[in-house]
C-alpha atoms as a PDB file:
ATOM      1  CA  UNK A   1      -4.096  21.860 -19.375  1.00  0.00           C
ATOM      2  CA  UNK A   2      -1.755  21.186 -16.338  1.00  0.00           C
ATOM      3  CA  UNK A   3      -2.727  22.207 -12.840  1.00  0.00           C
ATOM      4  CA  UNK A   4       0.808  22.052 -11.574  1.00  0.00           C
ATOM      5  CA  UNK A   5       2.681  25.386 -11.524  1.00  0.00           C
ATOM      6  CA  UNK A   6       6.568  25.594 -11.261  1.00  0.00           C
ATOM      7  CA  UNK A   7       8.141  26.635  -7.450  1.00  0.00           C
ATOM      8  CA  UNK A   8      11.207  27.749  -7.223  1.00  0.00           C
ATOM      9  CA  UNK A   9      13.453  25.609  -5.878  1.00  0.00           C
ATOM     10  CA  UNK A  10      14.375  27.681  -3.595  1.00  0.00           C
ATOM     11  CA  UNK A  11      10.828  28.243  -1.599  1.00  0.00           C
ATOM     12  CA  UNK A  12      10.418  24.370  -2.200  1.00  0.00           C
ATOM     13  CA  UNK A  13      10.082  24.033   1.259  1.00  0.00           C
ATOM     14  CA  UNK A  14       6.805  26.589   1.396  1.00  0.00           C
ATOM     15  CA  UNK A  15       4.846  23.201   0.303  1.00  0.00           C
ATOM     16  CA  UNK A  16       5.737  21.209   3.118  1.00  0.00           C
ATOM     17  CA  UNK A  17       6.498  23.927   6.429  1.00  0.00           C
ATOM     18  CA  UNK A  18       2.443  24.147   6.797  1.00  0.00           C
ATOM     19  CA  UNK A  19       2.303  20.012   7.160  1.00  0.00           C
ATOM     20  CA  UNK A  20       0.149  18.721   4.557  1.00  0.00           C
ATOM     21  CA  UNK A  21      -0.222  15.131   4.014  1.00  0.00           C
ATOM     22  CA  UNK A  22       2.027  14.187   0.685  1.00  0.00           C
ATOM     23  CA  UNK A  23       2.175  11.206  -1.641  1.00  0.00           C
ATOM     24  CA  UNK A  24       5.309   9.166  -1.579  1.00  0.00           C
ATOM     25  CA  UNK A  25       6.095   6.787  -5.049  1.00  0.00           C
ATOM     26  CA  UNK A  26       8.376   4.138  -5.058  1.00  0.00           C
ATOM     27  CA  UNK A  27       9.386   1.786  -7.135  1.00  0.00           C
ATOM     28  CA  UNK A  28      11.527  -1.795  -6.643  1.00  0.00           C
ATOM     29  CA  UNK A  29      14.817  -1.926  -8.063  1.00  0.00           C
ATOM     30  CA  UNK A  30      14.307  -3.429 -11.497  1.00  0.00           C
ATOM     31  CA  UNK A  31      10.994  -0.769 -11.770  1.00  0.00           C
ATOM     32  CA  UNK A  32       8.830  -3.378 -12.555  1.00  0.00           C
ATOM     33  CA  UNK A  33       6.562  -2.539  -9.516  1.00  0.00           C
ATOM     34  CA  UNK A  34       5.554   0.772  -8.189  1.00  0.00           C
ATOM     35  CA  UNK A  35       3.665   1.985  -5.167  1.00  0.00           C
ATOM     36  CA  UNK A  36       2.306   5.080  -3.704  1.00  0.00           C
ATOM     37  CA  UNK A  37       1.190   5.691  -0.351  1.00  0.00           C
ATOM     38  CA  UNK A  38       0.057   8.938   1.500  1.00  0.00           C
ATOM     39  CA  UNK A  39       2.326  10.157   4.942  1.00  0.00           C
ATOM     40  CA  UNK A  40       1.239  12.414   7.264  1.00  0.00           C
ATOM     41  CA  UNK A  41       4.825  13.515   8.830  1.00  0.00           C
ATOM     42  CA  UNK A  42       7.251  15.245   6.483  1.00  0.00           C
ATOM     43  CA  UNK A  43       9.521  17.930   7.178  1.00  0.00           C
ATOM     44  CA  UNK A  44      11.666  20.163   5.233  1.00  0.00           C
ATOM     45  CA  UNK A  45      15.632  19.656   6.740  1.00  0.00           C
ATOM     46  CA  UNK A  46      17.885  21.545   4.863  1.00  0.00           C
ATOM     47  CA  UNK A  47      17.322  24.103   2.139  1.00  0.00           C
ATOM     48  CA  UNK A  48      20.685  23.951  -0.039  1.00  0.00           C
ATOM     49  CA  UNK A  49      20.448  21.365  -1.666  1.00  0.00           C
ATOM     50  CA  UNK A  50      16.737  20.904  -0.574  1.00  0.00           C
ATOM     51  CA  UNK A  51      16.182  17.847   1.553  1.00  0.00           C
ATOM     52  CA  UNK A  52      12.943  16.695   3.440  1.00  0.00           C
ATOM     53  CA  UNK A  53      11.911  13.526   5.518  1.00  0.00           C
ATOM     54  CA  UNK A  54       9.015  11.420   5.968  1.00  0.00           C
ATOM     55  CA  UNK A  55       8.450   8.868   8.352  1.00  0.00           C
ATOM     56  CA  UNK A  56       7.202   5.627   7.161  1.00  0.00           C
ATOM     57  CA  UNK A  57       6.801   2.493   9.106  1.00  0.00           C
ATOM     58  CA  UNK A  58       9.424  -0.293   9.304  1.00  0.00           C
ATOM     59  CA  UNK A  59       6.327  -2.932   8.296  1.00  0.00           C
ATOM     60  CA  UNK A  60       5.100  -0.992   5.516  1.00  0.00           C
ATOM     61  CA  UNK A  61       5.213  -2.003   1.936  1.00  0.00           C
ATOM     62  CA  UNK A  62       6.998   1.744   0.647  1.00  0.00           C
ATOM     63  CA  UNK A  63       9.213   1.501   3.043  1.00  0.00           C
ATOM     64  CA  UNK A  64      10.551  -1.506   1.747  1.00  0.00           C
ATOM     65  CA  UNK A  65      10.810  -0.687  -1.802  1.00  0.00           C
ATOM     66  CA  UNK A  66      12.335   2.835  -0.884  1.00  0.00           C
ATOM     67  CA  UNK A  67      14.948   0.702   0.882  1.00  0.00           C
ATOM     68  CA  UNK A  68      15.280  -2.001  -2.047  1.00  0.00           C
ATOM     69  CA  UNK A  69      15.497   1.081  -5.036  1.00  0.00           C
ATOM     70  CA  UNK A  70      16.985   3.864  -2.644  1.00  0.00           C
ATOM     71  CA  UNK A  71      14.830   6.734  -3.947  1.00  0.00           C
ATOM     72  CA  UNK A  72      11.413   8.644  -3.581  1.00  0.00           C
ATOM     73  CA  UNK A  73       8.809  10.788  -4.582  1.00  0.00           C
ATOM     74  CA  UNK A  74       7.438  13.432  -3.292  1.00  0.00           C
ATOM     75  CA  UNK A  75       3.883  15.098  -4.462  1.00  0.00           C
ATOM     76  CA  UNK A  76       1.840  18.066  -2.555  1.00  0.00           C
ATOM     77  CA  UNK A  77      -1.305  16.956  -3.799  1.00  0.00           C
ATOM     78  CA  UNK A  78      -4.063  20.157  -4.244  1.00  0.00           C
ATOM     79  CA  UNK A  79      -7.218  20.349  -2.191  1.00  0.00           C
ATOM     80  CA  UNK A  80      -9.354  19.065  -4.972  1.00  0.00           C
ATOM     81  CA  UNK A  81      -7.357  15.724  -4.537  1.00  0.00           C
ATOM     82  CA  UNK A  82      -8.324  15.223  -0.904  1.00  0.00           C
ATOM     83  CA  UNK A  83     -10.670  12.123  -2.023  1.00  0.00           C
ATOM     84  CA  UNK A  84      -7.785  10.528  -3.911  1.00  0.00           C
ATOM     85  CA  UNK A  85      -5.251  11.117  -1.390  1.00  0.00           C
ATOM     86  CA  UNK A  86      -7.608   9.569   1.306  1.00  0.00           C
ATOM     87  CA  UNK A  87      -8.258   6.647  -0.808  1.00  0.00           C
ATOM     88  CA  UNK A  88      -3.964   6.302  -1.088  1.00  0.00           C
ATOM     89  CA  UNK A  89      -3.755   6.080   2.240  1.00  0.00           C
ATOM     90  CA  UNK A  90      -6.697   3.614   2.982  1.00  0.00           C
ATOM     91  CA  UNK A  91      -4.942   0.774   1.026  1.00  0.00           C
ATOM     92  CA  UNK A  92      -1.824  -1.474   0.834  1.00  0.00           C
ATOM     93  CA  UNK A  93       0.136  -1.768  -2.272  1.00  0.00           C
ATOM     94  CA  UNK A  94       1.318  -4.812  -1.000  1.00  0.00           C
ATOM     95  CA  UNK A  95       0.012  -7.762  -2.748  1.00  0.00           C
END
């Protein structure tokens, strides 16, 4: 059973306009490695087509890979994964 439940595209930005911390994935540019990392500023910035930001530091290792591949994920992560999400953000994928 799946705990995600579809939004419409279109209220998308509901998830973010309250400022919850997200997960961002990213990957190099072959795919071979992968990362996630947890980021406290994001920010819906246009709703057609839907567009956000984050901010993520020039040192850190997602930034980097998000640079190298060019994409991202985003993830809203529910309340019940506020252990998870803290132990994202307490660690470097760098390494």
């Amino acid at each position: 059973m799946s705990h995600f439940r579809p939004v419409a595209l279109e209220h998308a930005s509901r998830l973010l306009n309250h400022g919850p911390t997200v997960l961002i994935t990213s990957r190099s540019r072959d795919g071979a490695k992968r990362n996630v990392m947890a980021a406290a500023w994001s920010m819906p910035v246009e709703f057609s087509p839907p567009r956000i930001a984050i901010v993520v530091d020039k040192g850190a290792h997602s930034r980097q890979m998000i640079e190298e591949s060019g994409a991202f994920g985003i993830c809203v992560p529910a309340a019940m994964f506020i252990d998870a999400t803290y132990a994202v953000g307490s660690v470097s994928g760098a390494g």
